[in-house]
Protein backbone atom coordinates (compact mmCIF):
# COMPACT_ATOMS: atom_id res chain seq x y z
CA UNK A 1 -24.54 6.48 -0.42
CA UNK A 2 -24.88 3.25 2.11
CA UNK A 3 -26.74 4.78 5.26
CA UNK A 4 -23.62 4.61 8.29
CA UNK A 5 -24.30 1.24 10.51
CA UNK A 6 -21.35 -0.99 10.92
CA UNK A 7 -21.62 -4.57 9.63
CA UNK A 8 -24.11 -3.99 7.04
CA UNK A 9 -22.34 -1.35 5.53
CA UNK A 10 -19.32 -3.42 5.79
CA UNK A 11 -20.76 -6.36 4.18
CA UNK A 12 -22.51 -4.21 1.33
CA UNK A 13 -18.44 -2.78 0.53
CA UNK A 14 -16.72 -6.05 0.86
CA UNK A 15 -19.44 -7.89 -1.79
CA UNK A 16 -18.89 -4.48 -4.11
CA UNK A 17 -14.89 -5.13 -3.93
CA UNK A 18 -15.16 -9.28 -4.14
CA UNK A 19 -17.46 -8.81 -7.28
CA UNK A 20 -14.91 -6.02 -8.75
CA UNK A 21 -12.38 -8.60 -8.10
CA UNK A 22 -14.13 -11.50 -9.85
CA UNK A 23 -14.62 -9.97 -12.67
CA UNK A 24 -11.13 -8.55 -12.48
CA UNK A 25 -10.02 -12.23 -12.06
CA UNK A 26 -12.00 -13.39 -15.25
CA UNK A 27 -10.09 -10.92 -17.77
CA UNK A 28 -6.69 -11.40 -16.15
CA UNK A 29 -7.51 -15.48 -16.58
CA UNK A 30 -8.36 -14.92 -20.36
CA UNK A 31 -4.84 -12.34 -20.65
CA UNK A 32 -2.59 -15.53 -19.18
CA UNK A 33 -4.37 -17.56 -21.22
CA UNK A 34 -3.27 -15.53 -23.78
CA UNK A 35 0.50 -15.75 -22.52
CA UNK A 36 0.18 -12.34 -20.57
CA UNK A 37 2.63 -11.66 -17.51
CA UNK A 38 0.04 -9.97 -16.01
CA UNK A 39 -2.32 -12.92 -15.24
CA UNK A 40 -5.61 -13.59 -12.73
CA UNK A 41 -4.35 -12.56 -9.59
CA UNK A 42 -2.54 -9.26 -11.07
CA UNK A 43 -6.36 -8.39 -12.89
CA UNK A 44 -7.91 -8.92 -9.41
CA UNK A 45 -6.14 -7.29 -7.62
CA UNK A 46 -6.55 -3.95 -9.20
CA UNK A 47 -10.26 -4.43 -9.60
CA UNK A 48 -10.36 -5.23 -5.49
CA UNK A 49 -7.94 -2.24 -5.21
CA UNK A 50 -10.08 0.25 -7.23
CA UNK A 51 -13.18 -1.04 -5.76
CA UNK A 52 -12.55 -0.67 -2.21
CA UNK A 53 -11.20 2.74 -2.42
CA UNK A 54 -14.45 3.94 -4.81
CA UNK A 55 -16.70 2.48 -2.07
CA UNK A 56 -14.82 3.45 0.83
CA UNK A 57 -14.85 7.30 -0.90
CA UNK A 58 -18.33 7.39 -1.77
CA UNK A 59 -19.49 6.34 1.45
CA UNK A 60 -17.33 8.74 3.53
CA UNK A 61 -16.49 11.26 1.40
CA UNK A 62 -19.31 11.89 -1.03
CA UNK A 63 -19.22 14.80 -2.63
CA UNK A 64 -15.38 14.52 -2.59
CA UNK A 65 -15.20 11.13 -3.98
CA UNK A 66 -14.31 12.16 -7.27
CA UNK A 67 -10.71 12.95 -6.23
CA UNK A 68 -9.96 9.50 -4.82
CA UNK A 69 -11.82 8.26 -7.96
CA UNK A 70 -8.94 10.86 -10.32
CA UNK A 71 -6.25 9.04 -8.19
CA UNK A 72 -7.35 5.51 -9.25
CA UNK A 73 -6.97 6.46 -12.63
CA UNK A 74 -3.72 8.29 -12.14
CA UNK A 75 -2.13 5.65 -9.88
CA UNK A 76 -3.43 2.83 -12.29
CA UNK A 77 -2.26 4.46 -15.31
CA UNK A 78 1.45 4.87 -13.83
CA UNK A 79 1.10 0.80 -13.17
CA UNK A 80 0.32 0.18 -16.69
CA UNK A 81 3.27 2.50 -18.07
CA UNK A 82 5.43 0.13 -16.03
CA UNK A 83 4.68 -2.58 -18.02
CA UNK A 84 5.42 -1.11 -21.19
CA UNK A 85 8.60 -2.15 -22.78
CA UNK A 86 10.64 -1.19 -25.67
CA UNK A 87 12.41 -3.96 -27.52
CA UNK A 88 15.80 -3.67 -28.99
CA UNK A 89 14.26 -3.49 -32.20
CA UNK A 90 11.49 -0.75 -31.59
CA UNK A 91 8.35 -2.88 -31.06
CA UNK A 92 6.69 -1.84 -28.67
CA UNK A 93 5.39 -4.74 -25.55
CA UNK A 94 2.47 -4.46 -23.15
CA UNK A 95 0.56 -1.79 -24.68
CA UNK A 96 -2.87 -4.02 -24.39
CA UNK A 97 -1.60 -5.42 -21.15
CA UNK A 98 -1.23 -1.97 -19.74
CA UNK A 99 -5.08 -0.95 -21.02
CA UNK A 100 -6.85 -3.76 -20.07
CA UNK A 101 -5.14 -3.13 -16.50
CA UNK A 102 -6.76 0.78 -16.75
CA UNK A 103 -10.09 -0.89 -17.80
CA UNK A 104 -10.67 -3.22 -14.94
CA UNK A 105 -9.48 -0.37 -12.94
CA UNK A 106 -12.79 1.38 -14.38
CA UNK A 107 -14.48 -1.83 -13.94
CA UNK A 108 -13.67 -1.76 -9.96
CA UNK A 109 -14.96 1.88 -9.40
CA UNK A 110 -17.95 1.05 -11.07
CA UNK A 111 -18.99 -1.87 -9.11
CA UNK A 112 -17.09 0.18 -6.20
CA UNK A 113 -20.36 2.55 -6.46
CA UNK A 114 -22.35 -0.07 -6.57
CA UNK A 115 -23.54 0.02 -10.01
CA UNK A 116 -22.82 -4.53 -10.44
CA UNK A 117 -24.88 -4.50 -13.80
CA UNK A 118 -22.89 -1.85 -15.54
CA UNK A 119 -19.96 -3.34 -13.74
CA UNK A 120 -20.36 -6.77 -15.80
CA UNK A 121 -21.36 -5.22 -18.96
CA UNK A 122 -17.72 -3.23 -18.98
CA UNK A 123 -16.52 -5.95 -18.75
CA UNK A 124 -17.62 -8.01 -21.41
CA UNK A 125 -17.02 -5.06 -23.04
CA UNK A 126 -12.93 -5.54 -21.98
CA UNK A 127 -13.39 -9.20 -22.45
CA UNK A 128 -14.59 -9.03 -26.31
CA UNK A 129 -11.86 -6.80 -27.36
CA UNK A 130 -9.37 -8.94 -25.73
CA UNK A 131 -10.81 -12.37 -27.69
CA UNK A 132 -11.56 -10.21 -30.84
CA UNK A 133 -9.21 -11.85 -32.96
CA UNK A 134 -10.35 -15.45 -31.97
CA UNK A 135 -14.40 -15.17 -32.07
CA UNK A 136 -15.25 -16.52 -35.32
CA UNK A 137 -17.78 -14.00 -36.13
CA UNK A 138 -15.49 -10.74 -35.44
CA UNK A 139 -12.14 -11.77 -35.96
CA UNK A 140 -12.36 -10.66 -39.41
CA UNK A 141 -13.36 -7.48 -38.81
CA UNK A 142 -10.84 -4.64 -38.06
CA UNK A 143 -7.67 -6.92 -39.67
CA UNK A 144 -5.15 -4.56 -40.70
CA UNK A 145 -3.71 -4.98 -44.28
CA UNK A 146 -1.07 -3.56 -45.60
CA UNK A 147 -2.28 -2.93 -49.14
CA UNK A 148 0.76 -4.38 -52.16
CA UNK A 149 2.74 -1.70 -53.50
CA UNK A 150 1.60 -0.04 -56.87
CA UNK A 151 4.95 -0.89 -59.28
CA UNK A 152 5.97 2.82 -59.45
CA UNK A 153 6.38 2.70 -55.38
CA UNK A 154 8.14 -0.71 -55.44
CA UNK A 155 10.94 1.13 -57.40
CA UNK A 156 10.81 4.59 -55.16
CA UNK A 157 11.47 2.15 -51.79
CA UNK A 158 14.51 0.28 -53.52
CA UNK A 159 18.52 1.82 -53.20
């Protein structure tokens, strides 16, 4: 908890929310890159979010902080459902987009109770599993397959 004295304590929670949203901003660059909706700005914004009300509820609330922190993730998670979308033909859109938006959420109460280091390494954490398919030295790992039919299935699936 960051003793009560006015601008320091100010300062301290504005650098724990402008970190949260850096970092927020990095994995929302690398999800437009990607040809998200939800982009940089979107990312940020929930880190910044998340951040200031984790260090605005530790700080004044302490003990109590843990129910601010349960409404992040509740209010977060009810942001994410709205960006997942059914298609006319059953697939199912935004189900990363809506995870990676509940992960930077955990990213900005982290660094929202000042923990920076564990913070970053969430992230890159977030960041990894997002570029999985497209670093050379994982992307073949965890491919899905679809094995071929035996031929005594291939005639069970025909009319």
């Amino acid at each position: 908890m960051i003793e009560a004295g006015g601008i320091q304590t100010d300062t301290i929670l504005l650098l724990r929310a402008a970190v949260a949203a850096a970092l927020g901003f990095v994995v929302g660059w690398a999800r437009e890159r990607r040809g998200s909706a939800a982009g940089d700005r979107t990312y940020a914004m929930v880190a910044l979010g998340a951040a200031a009300f984790t260090a605005v509820a530790v700080d004044d609330f302490g003990p109590n902080a843990d129910r601010l922190i349960a409404g992040i993730v509740t209010g977060v998670g009810f942001l994410g459902a709205g960006v997942i979308l059914r298609q006319g033909t059953g697939e199912v859109k935004g189900l990363t987009t809506a995870a990676s938006i509940w992960a930077v959420a955990a990213v900005g109460v982290i660094v929202g109770t000042g923990d920076y280091l564990m913070g970053a390494a969430v992230c890159a954490l977030v960041l990894i599993i997002l570029e999985w398919d497209h670093i050379p030295l994982l992307q073949h790992l965890g491919q899905h397959h679809t094995p071929p039919l035996a031929p005594d299935d291939r005639e069970r699936e025909e009319p």
